[in-house]
Protein backbone atom coordinates (compact mmCIF):
# COMPACT_ATOMS: atom_id res chain seq x y z
CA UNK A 1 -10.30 -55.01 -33.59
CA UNK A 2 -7.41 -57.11 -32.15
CA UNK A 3 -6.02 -56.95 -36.03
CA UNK A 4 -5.87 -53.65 -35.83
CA UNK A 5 -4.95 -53.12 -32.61
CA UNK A 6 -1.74 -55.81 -33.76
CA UNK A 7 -1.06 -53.69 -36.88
CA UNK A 8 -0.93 -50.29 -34.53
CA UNK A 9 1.62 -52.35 -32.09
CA UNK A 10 3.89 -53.10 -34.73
CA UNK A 11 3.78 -49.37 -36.64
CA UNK A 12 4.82 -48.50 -32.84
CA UNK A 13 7.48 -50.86 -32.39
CA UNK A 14 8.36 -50.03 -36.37
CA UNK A 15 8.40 -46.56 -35.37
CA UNK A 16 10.79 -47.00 -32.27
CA UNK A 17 13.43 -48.91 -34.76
CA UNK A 18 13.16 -46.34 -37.07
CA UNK A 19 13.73 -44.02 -34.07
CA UNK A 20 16.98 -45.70 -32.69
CA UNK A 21 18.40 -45.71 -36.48
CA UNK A 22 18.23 -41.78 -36.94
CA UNK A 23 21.35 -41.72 -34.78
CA UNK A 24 23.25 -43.33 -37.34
CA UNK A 25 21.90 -42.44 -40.48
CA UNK A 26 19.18 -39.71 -41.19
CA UNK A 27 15.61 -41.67 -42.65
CA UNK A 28 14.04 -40.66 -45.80
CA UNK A 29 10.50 -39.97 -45.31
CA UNK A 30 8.41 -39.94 -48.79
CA UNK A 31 6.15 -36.79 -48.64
CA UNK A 32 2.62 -38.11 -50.54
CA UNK A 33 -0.97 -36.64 -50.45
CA UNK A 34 -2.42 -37.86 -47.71
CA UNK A 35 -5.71 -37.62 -46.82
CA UNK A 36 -6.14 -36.49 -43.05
CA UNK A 37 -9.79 -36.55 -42.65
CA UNK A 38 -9.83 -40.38 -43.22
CA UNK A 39 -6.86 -41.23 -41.62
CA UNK A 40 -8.22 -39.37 -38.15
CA UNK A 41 -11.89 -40.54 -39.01
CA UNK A 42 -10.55 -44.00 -38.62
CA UNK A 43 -8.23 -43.68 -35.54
CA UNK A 44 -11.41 -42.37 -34.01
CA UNK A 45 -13.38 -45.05 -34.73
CA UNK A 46 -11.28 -47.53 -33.70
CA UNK A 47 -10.21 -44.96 -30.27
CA UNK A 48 -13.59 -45.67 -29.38
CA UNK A 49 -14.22 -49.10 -29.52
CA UNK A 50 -10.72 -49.42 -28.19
CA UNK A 51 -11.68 -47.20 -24.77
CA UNK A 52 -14.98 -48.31 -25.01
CA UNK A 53 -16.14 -45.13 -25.78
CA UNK A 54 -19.97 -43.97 -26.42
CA UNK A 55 -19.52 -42.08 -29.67
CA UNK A 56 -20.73 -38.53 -28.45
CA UNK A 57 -17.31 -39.23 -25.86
CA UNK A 58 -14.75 -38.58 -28.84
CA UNK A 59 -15.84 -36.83 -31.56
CA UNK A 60 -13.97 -35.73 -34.85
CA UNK A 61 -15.01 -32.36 -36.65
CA UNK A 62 -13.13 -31.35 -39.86
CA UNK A 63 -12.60 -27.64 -40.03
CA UNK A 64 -9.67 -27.56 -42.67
CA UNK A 65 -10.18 -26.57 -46.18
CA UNK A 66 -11.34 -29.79 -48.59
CA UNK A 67 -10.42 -30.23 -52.36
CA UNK A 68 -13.20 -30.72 -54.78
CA UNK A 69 -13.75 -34.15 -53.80
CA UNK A 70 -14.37 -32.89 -50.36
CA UNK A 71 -11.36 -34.37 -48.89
CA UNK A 72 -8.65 -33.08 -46.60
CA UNK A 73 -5.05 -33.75 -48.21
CA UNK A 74 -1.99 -32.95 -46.24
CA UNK A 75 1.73 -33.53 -47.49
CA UNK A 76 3.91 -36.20 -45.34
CA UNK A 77 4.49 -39.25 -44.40
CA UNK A 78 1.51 -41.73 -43.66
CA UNK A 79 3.45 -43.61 -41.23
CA UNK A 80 4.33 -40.22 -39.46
CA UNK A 81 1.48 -38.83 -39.70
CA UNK A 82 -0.42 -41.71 -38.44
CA UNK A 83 1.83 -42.12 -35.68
CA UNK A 84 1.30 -38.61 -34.82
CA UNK A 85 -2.56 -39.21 -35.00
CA UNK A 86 -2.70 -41.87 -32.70
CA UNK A 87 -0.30 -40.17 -29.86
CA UNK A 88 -2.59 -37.08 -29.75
CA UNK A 89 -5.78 -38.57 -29.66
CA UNK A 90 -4.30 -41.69 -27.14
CA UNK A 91 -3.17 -38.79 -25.03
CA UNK A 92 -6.76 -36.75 -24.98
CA UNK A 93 -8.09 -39.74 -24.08
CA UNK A 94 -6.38 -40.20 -20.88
């Protein structure tokens, strides 16, 4: 967990640099498949044991359309995305 919680730290602090550089130069973002239903499944999870959390406390339900592998894709940027991911469900919790 503290691994984790380290490798969320540094996307944010990552994510602030990346931030202060847009004034001088627009970013590239790459715009891949990801799949959304695992990436929230996981910030969940580790939400949870994060807020110490019983599991019916924070719940995740998919309602989006899946592909034939039953998975939820979404075009973006991971990094974004997961950003994104974390500041919603960081702000429901509180």
């Amino acid at each position: 967990m503290m691994l984790k919680d380290s490798d969320r730290l540094l996307g944010t602090i990552e994510q602030a640099l990346r931030a202060g550089q847009l004034g001088a130069k627009r970013r590239r973002t790459s715009h891949n498949a990801v799949d959304l239903s695992t990436l929230v499944s996981e910030y969940v999870s580790l939400a949870r044991t994060r807020h110490r959390l019983a599991p019916d406390r924070l719940t995740y339900r998919a309602t989006a359309p899946t592909d034939d592998s039953g998975r939820r894709f979404v075009l973006g940027d991971e990094d974004e995305l997961r950003a994104v991911v974390s500041n919603l469900v960081d702000n429901a919790i509180k």
